[in-house]
PDB file of N, CA and C in Angstrom:
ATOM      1  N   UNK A   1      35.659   0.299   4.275  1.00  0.00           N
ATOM      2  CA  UNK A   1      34.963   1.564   4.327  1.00  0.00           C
ATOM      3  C   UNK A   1      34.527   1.808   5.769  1.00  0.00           C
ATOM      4  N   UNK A   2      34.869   2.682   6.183  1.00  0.00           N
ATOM      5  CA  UNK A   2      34.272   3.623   7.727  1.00  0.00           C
ATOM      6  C   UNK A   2      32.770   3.961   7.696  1.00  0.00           C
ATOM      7  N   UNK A   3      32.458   3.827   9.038  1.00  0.00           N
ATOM      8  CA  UNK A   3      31.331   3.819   9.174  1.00  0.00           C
ATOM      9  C   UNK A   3      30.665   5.062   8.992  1.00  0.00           C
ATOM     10  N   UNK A   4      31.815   6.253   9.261  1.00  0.00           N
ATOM     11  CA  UNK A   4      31.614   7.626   8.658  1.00  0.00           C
ATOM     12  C   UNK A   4      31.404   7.993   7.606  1.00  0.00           C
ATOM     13  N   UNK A   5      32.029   6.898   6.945  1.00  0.00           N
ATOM     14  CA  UNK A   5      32.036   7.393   4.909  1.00  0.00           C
ATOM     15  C   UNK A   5      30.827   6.430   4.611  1.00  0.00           C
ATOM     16  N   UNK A   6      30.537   5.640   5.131  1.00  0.00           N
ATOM     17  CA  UNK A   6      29.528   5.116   5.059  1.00  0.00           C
ATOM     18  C   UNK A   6      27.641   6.192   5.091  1.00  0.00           C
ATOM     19  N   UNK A   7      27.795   6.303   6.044  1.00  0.00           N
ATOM     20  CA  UNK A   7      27.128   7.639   6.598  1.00  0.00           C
ATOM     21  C   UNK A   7      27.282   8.497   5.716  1.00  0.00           C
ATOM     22  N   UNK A   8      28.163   8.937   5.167  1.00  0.00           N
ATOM     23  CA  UNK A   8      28.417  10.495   4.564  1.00  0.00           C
ATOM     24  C   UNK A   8      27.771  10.072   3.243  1.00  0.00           C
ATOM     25  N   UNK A   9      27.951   8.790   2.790  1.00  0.00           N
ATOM     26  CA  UNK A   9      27.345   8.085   1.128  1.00  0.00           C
ATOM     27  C   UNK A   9      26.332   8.118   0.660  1.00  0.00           C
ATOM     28  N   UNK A  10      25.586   7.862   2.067  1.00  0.00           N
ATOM     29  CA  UNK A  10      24.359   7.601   1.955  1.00  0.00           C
ATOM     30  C   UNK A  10      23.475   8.489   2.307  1.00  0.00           C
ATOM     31  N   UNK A  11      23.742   9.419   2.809  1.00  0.00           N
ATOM     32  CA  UNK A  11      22.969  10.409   3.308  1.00  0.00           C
ATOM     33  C   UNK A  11      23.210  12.256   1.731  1.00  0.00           C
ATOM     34  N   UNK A  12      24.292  11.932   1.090  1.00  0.00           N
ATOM     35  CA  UNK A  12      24.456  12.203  -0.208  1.00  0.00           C
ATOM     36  C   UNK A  12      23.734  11.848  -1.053  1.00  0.00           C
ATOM     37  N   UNK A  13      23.309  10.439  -1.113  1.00  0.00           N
ATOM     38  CA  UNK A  13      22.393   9.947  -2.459  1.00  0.00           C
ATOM     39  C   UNK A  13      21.153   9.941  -2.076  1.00  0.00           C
ATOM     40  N   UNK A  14      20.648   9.940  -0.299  1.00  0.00           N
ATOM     41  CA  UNK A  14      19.277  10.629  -0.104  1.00  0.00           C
ATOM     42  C   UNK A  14      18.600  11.732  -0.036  1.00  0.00           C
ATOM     43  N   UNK A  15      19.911  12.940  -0.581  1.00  0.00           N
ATOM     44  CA  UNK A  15      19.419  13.716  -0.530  1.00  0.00           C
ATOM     45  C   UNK A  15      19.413  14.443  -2.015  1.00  0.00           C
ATOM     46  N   UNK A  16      20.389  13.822  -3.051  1.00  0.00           N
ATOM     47  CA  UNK A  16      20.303  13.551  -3.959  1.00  0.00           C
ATOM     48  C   UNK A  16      19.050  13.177  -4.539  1.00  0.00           C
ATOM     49  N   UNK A  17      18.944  12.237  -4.332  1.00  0.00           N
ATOM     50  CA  UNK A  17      17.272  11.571  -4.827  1.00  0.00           C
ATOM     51  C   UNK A  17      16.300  12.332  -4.366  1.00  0.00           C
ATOM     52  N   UNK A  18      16.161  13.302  -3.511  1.00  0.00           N
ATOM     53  CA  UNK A  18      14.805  14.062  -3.255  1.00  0.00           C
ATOM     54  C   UNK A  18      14.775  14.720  -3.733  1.00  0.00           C
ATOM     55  N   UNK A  19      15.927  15.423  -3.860  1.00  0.00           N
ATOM     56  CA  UNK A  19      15.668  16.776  -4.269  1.00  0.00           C
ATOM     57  C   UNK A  19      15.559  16.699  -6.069  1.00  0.00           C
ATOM     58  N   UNK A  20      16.058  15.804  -6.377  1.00  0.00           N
ATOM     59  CA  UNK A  20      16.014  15.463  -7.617  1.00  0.00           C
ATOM     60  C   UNK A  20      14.535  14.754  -8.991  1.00  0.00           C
ATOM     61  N   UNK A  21      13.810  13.934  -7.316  1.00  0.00           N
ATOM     62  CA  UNK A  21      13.092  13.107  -8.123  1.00  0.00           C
ATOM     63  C   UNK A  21      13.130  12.134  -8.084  1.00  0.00           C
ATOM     64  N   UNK A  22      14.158  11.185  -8.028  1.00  0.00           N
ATOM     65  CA  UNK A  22      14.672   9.586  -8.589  1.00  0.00           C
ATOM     66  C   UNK A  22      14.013   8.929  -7.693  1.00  0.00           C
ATOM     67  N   UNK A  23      13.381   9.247  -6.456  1.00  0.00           N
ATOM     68  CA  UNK A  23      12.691   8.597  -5.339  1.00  0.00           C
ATOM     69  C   UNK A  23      11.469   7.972  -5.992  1.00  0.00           C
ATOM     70  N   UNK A  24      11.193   9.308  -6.903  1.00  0.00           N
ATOM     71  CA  UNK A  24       9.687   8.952  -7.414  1.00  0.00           C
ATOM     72  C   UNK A  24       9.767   7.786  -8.526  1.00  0.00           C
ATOM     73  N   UNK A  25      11.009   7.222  -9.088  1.00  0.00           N
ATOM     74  CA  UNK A  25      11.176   6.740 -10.354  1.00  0.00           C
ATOM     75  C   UNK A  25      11.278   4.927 -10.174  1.00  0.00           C
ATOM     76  N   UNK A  26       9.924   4.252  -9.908  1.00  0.00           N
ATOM     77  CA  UNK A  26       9.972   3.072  -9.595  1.00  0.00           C
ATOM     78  C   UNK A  26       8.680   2.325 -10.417  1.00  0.00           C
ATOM     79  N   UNK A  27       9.371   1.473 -11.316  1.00  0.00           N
ATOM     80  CA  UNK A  27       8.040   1.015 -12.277  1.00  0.00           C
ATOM     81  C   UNK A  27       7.035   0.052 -11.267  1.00  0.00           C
ATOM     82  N   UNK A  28       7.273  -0.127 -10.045  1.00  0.00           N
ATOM     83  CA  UNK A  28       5.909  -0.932  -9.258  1.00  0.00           C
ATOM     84  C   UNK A  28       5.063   0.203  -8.963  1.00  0.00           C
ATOM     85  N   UNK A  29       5.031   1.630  -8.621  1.00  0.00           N
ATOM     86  CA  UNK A  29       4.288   2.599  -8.023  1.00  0.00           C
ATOM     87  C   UNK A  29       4.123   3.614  -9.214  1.00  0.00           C
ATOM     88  N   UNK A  30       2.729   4.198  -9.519  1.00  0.00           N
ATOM     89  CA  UNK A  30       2.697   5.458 -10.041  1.00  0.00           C
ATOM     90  C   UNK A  30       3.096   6.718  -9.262  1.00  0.00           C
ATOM     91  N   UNK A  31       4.254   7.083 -10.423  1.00  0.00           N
ATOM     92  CA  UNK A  31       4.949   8.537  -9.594  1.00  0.00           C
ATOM     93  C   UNK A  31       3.809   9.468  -9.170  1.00  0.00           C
ATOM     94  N   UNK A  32       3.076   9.624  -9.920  1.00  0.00           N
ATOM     95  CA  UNK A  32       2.068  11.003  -9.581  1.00  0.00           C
ATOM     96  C   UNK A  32       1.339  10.825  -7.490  1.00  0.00           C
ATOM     97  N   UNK A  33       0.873   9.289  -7.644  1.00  0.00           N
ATOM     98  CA  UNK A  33       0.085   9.117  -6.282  1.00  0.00           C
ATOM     99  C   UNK A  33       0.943   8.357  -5.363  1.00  0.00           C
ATOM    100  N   UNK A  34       2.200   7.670  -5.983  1.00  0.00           N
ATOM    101  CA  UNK A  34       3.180   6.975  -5.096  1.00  0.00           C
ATOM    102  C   UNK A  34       2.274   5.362  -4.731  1.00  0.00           C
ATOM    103  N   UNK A  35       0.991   5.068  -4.865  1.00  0.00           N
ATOM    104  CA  UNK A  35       0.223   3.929  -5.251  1.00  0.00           C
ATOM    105  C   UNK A  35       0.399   3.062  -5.737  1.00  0.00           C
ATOM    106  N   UNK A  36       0.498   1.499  -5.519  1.00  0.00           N
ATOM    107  CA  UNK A  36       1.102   0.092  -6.483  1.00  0.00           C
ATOM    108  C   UNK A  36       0.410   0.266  -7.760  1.00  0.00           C
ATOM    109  N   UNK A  37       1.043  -0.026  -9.016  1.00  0.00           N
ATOM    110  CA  UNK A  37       0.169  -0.397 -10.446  1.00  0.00           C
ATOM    111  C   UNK A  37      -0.769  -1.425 -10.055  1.00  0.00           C
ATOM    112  N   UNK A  38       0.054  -2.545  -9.321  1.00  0.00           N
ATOM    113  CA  UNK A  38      -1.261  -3.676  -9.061  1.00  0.00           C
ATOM    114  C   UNK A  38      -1.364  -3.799  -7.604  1.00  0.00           C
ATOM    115  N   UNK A  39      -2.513  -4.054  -6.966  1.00  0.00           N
ATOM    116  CA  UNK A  39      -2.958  -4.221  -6.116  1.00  0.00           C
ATOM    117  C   UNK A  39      -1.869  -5.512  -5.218  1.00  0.00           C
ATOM    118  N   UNK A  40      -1.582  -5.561  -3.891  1.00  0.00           N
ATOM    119  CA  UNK A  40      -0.736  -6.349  -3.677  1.00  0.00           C
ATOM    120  C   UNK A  40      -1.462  -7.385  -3.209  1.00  0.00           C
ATOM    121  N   UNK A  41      -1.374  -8.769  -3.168  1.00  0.00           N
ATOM    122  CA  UNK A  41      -1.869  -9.944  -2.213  1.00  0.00           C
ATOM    123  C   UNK A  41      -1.208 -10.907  -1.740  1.00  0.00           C
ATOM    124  N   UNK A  42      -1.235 -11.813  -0.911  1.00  0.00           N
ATOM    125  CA  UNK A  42      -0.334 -12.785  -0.727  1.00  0.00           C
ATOM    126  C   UNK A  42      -0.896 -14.040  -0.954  1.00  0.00           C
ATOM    127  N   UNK A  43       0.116 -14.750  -1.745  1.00  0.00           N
ATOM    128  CA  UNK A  43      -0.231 -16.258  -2.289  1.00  0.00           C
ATOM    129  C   UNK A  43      -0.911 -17.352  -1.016  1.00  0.00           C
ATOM    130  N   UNK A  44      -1.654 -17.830  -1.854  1.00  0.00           N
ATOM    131  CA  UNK A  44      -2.039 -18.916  -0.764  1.00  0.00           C
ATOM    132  C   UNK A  44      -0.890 -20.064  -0.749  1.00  0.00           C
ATOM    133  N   UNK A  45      -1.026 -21.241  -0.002  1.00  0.00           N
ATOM    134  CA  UNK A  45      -0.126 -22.043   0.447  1.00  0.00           C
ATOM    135  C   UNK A  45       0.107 -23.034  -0.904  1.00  0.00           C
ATOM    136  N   UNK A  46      -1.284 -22.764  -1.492  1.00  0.00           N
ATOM    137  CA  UNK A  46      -1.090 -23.926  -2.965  1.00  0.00           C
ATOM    138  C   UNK A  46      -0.438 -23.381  -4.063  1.00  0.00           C
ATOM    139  N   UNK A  47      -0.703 -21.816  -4.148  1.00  0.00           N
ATOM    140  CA  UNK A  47       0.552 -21.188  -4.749  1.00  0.00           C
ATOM    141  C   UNK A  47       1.848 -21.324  -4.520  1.00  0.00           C
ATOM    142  N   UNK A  48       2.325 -20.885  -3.374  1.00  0.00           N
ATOM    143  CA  UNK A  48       3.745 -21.258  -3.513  1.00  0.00           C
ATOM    144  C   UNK A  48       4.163 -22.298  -3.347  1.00  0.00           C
ATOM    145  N   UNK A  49       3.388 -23.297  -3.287  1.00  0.00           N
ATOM    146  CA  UNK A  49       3.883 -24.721  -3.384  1.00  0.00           C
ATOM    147  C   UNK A  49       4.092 -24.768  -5.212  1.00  0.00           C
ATOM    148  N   UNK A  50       3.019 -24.730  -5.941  1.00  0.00           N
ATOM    149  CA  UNK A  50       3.383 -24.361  -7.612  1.00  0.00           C
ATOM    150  C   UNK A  50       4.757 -23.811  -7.846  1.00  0.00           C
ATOM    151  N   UNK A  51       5.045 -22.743  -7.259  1.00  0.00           N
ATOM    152  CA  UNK A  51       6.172 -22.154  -7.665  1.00  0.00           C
ATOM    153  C   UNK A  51       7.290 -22.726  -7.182  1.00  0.00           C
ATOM    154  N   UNK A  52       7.048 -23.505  -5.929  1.00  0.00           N
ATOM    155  CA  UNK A  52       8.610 -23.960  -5.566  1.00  0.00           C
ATOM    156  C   UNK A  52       8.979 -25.441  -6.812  1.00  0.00           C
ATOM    157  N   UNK A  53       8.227 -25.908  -7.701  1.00  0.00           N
ATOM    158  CA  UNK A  53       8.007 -27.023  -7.766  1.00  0.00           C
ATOM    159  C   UNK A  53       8.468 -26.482  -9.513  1.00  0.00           C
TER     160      UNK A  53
END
C-alpha cells in the first residue's frame, strides 16, 4: 500500500467518524462529557509486581 492510499484511508475514516459520531462511541469515556467512567491512576511498584507474577 502507498503512502498516498494510505493517507487517502485514513483521512476518509476521520472524517467519517466525525461527522458521524463513532468518535464519541468508546465504553472507557462518557459520550455526553468525553470524561473517563473511572478515574485514572497508576499502579504502585507492588502492584505490578502482583500482576506480573
Amino acid at each position: 500500500m502507498s503512502m498516498a492510499a494510505l493517507l487517502r484511508s485514513f483521512f476518509k475514516r476521520l472524517v467519517k467518524d466525525v461527522f458521524s459520531g463513532d468518535r464519541r462511541r468508546n465504553p472507557l469515556f462518557d459520550p455526553s462529557t468525553l470524561q473517563p467512567i473511572a478515574t485514572p491512576r497508576r499502579l504502585t511498584s507492588e502492584e505490578r509486581a502482583q500482576l506480573d507474577t
